[in-house]
PDB file of N, CA and C in Angstrom:
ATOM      1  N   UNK A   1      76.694 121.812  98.437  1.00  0.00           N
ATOM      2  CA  UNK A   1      77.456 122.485  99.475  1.00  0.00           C
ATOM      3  C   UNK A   1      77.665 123.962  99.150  1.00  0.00           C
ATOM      4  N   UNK A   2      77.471 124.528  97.361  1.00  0.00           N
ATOM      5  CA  UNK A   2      78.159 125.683  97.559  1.00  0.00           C
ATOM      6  C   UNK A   2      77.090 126.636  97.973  1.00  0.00           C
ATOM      7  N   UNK A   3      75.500 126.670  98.557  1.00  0.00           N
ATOM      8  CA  UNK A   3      75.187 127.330  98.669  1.00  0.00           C
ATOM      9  C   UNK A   3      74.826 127.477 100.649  1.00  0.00           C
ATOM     10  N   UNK A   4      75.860 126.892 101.552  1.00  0.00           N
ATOM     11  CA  UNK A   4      76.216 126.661 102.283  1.00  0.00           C
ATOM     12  C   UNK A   4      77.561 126.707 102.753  1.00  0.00           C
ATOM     13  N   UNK A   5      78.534 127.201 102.154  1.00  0.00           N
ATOM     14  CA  UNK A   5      80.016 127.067 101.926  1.00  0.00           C
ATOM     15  C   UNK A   5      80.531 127.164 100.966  1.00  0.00           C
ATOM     16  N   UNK A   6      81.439 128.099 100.869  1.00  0.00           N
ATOM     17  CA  UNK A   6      82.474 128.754  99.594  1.00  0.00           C
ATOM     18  C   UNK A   6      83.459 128.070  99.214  1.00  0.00           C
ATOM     19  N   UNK A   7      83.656 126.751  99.729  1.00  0.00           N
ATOM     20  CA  UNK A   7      84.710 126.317  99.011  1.00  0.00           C
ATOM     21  C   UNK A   7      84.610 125.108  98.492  1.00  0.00           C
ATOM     22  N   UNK A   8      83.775 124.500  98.025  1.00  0.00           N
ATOM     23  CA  UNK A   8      83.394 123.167  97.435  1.00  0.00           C
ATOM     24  C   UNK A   8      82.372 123.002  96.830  1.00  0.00           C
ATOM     25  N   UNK A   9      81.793 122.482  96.031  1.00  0.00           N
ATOM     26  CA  UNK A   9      80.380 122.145  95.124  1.00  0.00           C
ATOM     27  C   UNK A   9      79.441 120.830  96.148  1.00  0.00           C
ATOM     28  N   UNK A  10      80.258 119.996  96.277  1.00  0.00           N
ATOM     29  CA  UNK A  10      79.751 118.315  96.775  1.00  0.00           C
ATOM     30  C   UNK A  10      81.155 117.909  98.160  1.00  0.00           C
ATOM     31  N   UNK A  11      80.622 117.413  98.991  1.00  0.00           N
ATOM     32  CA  UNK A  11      81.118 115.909 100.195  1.00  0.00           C
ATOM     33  C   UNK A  11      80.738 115.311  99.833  1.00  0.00           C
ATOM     34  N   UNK A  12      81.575 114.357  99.865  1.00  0.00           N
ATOM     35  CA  UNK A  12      81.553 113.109  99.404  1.00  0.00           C
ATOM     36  C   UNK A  12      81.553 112.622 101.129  1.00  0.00           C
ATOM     37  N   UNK A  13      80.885 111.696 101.001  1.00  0.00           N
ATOM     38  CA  UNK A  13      81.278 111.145 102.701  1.00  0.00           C
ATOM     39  C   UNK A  13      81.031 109.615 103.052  1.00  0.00           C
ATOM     40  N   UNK A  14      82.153 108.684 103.222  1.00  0.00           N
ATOM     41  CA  UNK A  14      82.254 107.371 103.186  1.00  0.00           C
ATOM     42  C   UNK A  14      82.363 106.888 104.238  1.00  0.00           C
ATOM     43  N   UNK A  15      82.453 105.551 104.932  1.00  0.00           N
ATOM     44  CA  UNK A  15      83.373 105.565 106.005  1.00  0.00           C
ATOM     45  C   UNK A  15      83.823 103.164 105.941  1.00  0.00           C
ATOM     46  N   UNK A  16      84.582 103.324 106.462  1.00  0.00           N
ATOM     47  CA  UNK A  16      85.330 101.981 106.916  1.00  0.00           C
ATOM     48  C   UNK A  16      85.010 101.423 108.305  1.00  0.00           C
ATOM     49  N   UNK A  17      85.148 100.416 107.874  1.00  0.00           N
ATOM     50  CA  UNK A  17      84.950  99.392 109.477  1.00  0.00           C
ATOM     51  C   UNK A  17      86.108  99.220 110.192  1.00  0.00           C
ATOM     52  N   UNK A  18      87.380  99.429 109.450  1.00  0.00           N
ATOM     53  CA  UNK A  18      88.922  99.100 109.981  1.00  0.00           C
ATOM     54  C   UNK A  18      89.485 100.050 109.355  1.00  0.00           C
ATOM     55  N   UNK A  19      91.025 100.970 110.311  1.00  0.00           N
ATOM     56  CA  UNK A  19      91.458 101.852 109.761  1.00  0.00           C
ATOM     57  C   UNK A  19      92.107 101.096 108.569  1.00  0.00           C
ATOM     58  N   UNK A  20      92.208 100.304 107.912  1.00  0.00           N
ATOM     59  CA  UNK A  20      92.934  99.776 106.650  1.00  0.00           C
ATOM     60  C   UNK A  20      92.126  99.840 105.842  1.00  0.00           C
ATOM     61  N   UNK A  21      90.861  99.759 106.013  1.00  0.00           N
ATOM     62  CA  UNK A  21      89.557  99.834 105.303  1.00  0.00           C
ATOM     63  C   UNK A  21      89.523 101.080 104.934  1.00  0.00           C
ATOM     64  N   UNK A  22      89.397 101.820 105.356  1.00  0.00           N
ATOM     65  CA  UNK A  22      89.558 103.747 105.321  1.00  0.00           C
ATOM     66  C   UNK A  22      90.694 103.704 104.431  1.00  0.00           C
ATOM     67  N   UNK A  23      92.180 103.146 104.707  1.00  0.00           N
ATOM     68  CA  UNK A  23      92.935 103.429 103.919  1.00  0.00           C
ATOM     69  C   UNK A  23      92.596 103.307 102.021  1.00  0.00           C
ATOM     70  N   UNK A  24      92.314 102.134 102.301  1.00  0.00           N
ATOM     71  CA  UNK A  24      91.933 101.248 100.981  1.00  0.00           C
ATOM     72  C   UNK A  24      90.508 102.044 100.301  1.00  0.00           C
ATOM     73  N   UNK A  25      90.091 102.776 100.812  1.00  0.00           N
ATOM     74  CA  UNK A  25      88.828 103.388 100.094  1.00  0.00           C
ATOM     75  C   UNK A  25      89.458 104.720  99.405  1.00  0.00           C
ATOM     76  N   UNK A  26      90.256 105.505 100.673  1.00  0.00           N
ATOM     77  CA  UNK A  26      90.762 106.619 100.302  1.00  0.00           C
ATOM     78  C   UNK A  26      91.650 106.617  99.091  1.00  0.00           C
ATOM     79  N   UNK A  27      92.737 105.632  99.076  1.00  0.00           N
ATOM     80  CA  UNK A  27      93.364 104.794  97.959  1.00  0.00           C
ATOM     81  C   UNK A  27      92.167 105.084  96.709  1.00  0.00           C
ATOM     82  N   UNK A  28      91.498 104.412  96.807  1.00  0.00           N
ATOM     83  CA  UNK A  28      90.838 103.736  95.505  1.00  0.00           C
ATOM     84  C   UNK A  28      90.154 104.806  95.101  1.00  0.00           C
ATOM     85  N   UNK A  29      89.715 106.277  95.982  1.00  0.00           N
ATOM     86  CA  UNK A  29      89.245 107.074  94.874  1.00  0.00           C
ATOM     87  C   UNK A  29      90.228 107.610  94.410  1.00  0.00           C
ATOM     88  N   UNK A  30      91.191 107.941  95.246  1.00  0.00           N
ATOM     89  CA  UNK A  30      92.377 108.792  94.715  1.00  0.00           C
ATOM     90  C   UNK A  30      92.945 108.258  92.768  1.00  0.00           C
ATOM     91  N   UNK A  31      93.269 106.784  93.227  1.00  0.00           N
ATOM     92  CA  UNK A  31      93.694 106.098  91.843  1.00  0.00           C
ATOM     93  C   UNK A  31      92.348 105.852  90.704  1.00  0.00           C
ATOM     94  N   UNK A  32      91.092 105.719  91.637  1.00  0.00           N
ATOM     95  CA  UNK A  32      90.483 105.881  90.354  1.00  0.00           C
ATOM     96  C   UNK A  32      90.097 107.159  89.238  1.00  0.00           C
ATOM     97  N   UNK A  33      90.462 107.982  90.493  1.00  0.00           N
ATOM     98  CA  UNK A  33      90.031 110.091  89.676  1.00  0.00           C
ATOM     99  C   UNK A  33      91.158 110.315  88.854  1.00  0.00           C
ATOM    100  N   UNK A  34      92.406 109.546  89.356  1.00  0.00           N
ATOM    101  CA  UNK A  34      93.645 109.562  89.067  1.00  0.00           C
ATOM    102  C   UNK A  34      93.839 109.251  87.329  1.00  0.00           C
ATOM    103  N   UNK A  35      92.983 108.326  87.128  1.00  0.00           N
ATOM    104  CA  UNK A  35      92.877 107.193  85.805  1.00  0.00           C
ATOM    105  C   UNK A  35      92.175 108.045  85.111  1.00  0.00           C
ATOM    106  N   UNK A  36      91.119 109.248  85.362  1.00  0.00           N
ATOM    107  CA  UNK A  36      90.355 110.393  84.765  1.00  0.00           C
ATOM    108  C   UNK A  36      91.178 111.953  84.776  1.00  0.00           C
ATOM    109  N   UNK A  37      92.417 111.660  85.022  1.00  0.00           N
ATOM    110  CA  UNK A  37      93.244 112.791  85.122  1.00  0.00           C
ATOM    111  C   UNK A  37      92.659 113.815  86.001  1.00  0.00           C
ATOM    112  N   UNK A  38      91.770 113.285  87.114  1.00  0.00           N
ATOM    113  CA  UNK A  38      91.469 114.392  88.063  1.00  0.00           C
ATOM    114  C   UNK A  38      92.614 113.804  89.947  1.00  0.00           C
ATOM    115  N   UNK A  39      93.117 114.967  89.897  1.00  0.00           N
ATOM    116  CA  UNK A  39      94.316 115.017  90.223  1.00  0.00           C
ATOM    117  C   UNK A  39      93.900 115.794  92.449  1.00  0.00           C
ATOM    118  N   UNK A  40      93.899 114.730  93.243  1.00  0.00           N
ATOM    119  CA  UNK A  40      93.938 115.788  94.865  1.00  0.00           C
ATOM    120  C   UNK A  40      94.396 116.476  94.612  1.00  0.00           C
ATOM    121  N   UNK A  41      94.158 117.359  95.347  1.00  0.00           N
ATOM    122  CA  UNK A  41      94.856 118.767  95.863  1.00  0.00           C
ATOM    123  C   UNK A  41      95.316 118.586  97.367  1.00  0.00           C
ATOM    124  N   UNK A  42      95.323 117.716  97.826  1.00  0.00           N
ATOM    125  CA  UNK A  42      95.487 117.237  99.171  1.00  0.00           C
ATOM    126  C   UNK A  42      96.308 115.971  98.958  1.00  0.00           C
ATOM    127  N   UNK A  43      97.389 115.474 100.049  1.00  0.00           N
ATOM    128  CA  UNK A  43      98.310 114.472 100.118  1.00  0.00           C
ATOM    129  C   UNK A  43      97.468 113.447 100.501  1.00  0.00           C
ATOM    130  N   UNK A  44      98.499 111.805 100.242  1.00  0.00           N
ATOM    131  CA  UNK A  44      97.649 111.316 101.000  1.00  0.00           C
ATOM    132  C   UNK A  44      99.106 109.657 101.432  1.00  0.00           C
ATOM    133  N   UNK A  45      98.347 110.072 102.863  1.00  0.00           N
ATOM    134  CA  UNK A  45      99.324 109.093 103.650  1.00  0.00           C
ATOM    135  C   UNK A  45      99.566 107.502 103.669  1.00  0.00           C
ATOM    136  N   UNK A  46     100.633 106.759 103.227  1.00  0.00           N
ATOM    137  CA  UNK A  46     100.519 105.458 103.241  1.00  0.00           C
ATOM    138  C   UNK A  46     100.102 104.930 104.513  1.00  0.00           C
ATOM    139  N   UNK A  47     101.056 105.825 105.701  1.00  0.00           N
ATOM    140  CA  UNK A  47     100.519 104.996 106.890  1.00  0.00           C
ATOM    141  C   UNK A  47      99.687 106.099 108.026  1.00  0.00           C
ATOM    142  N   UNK A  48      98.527 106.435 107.333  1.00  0.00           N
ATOM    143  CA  UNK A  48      97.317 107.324 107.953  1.00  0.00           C
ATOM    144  C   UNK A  48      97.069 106.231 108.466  1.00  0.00           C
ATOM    145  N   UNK A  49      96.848 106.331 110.081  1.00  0.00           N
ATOM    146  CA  UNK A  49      96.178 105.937 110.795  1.00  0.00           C
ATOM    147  C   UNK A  49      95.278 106.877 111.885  1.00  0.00           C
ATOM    148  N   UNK A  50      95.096 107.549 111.091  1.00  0.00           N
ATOM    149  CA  UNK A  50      93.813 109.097 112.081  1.00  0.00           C
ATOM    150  C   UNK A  50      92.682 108.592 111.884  1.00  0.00           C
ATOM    151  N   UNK A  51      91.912 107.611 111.323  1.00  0.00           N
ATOM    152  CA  UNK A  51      90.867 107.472 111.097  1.00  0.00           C
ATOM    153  C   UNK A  51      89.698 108.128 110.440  1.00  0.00           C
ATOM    154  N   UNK A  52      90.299 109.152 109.642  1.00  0.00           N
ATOM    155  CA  UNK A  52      89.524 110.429 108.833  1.00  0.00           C
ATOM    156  C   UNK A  52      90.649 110.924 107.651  1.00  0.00           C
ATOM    157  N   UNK A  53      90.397 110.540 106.682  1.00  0.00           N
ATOM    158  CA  UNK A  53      91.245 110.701 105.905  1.00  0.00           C
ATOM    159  C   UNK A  53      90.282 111.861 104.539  1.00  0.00           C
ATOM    160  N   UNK A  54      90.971 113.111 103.947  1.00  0.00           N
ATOM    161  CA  UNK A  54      90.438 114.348 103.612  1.00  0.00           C
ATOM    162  C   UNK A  54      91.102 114.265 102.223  1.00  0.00           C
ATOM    163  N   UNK A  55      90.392 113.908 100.783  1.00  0.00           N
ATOM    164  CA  UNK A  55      91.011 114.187  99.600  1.00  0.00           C
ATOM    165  C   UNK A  55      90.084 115.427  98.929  1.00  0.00           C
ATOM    166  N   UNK A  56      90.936 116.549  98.743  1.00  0.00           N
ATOM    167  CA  UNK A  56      90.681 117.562  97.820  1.00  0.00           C
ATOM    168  C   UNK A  56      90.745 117.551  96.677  1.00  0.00           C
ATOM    169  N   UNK A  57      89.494 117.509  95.917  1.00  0.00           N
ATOM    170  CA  UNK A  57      89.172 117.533  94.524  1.00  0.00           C
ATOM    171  C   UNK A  57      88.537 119.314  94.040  1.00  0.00           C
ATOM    172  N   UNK A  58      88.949 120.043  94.805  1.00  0.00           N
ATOM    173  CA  UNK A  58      88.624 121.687  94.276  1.00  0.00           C
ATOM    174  C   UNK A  58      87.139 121.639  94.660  1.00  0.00           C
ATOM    175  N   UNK A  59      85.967 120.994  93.881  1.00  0.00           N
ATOM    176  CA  UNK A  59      84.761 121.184  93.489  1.00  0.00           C
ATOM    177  C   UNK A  59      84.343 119.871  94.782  1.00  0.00           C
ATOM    178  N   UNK A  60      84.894 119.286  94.458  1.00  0.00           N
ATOM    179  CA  UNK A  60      84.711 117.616  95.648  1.00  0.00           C
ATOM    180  C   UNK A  60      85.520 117.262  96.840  1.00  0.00           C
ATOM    181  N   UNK A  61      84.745 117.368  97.655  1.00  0.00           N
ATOM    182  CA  UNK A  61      86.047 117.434  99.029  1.00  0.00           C
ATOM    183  C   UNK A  61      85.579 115.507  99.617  1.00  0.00           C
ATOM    184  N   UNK A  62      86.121 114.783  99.494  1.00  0.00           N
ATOM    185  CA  UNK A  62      85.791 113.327  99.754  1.00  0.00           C
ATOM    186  C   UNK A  62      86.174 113.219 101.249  1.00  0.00           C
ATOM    187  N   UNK A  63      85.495 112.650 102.663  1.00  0.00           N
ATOM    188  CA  UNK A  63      85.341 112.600 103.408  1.00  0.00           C
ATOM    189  C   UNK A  63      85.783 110.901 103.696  1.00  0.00           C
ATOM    190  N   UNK A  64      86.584 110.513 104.127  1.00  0.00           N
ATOM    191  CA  UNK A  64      86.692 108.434 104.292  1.00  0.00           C
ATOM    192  C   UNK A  64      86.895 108.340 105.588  1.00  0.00           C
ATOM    193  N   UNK A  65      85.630 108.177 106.256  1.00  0.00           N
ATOM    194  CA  UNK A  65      85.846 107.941 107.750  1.00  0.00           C
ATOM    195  C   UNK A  65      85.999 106.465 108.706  1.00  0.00           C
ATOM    196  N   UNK A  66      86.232 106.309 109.470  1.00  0.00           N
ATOM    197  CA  UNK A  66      86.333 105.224 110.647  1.00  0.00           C
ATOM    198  C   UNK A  66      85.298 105.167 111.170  1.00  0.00           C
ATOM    199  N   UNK A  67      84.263 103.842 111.036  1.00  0.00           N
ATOM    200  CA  UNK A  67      82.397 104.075 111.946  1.00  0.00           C
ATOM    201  C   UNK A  67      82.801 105.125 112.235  1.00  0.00           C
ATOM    202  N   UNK A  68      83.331 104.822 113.934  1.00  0.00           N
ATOM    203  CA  UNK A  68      83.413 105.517 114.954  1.00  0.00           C
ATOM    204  C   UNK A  68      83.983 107.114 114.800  1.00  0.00           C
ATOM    205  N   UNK A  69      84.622 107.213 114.319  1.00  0.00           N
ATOM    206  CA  UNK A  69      84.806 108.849 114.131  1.00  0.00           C
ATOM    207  C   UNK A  69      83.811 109.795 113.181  1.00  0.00           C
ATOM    208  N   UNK A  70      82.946 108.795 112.349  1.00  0.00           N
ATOM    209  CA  UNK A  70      82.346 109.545 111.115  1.00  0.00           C
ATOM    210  C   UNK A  70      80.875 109.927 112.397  1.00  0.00           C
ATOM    211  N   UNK A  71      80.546 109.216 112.677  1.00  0.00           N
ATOM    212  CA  UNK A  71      79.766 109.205 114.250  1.00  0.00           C
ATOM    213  C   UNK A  71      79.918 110.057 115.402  1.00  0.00           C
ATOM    214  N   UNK A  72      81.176 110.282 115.526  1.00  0.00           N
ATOM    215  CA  UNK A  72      81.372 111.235 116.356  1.00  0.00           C
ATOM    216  C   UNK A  72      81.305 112.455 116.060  1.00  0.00           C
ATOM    217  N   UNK A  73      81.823 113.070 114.771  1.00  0.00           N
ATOM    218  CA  UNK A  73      82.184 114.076 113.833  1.00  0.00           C
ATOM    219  C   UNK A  73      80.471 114.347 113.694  1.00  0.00           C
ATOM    220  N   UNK A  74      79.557 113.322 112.905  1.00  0.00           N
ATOM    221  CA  UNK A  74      78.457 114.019 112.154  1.00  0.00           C
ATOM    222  C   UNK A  74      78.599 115.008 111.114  1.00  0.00           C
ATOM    223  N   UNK A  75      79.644 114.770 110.181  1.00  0.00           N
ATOM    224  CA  UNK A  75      79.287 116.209 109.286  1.00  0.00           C
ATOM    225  C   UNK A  75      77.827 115.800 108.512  1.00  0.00           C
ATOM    226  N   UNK A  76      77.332 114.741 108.358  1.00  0.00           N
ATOM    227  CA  UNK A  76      75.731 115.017 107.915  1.00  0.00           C
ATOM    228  C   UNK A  76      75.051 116.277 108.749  1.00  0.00           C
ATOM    229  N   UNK A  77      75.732 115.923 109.745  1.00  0.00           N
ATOM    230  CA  UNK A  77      74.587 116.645 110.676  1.00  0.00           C
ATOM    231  C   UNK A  77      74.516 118.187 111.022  1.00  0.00           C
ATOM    232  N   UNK A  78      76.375 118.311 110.705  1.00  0.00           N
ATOM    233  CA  UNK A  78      77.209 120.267 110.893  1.00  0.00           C
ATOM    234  C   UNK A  78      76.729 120.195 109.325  1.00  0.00           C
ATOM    235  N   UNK A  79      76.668 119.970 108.657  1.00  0.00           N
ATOM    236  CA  UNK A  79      76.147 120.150 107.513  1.00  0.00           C
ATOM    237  C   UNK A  79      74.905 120.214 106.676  1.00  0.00           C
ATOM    238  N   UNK A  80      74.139 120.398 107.494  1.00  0.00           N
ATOM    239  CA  UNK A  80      72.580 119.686 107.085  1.00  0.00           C
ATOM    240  C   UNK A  80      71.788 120.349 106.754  1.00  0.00           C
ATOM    241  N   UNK A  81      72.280 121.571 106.359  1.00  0.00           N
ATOM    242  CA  UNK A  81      71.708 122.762 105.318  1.00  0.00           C
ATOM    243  C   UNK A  81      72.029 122.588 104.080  1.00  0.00           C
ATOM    244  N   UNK A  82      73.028 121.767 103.664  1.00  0.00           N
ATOM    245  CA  UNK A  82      73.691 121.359 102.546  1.00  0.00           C
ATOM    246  C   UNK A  82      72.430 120.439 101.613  1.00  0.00           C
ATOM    247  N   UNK A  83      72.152 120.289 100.549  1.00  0.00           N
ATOM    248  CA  UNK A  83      70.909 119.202 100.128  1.00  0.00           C
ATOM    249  C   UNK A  83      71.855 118.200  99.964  1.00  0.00           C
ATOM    250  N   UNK A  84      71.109 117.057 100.397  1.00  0.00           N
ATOM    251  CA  UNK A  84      71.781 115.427 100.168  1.00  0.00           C
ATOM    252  C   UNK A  84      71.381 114.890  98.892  1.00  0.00           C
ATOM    253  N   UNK A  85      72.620 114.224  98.347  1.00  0.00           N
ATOM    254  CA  UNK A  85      72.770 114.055  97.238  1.00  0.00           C
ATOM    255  C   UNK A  85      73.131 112.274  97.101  1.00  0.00           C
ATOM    256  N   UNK A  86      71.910 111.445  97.109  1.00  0.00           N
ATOM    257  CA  UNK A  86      72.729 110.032  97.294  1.00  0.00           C
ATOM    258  C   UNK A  86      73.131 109.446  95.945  1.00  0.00           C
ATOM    259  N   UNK A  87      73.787 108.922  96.228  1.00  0.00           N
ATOM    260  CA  UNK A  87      74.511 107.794  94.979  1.00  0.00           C
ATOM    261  C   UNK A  87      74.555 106.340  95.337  1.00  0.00           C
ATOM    262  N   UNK A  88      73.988 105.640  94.381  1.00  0.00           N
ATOM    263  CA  UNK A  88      73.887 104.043  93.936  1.00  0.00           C
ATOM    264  C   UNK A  88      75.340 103.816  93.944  1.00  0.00           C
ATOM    265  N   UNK A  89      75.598 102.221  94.413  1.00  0.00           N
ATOM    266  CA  UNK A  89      76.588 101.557  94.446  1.00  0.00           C
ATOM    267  C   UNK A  89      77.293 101.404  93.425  1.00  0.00           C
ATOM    268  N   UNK A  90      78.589 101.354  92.626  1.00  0.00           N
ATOM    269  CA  UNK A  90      78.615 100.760  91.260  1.00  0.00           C
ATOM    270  C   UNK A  90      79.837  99.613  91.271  1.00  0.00           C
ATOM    271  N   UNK A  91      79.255  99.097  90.225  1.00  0.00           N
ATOM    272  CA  UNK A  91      79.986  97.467  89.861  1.00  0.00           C
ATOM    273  C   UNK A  91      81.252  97.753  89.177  1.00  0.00           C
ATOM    274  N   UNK A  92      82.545  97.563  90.203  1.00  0.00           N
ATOM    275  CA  UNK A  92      83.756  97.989  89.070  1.00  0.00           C
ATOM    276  C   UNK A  92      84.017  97.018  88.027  1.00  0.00           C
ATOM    277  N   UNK A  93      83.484  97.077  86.917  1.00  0.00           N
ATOM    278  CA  UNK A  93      83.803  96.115  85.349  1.00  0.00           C
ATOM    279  C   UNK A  93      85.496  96.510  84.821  1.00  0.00           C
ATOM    280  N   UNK A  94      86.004  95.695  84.836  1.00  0.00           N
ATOM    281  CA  UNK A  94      87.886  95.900  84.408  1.00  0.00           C
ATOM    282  C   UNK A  94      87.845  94.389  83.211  1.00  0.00           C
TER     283      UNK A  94
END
């Protein structure tokens, strides 16, 4: 992203099938960056129900969308000068 935009390195961009789903993703990076002492810069709502939920990591701006709004929005697509960067699934081991 930063050679497309000055204020971030990487989007992250996810999305949910149910706004609780969105919640629960947005949740889980927050607490897992959290556990690496990397800390939002952005709040984040127990009862978000906007369907687009925005965590600021300085360098990582994480995107957790609703199908339907991540669809409507397209930032792949307002963004698509940006190079895509995919990532493999991973197995949470606890």
């Amino acid at each position: 992203m930063r050679q497309v935009c000055g204020f971030c390195d990487y989007f992250v961009i996810a999305s949910g099938t149910s706004l609780r789903q969105v919640g629960a993703i947005a949740h889980s990076i927050k607490d897992e960056l959290a556990e690496q002492n990397i800390k939002s810069l952005s709040g984040l709502s127990a009862q978000d129900e906007s369907g687009w939920v925005v965590l600021d990591f300085a360098s990582v701006v994480a995107h957790v969308f609703h199908e339907p709004l991540r669809e409507f929005y397209a930032l792949e697509t307002l963004w698509s000068d940006a190079k895509r960067v995919r990532l493999g699934s991973r197995a949470k081991t606890k």
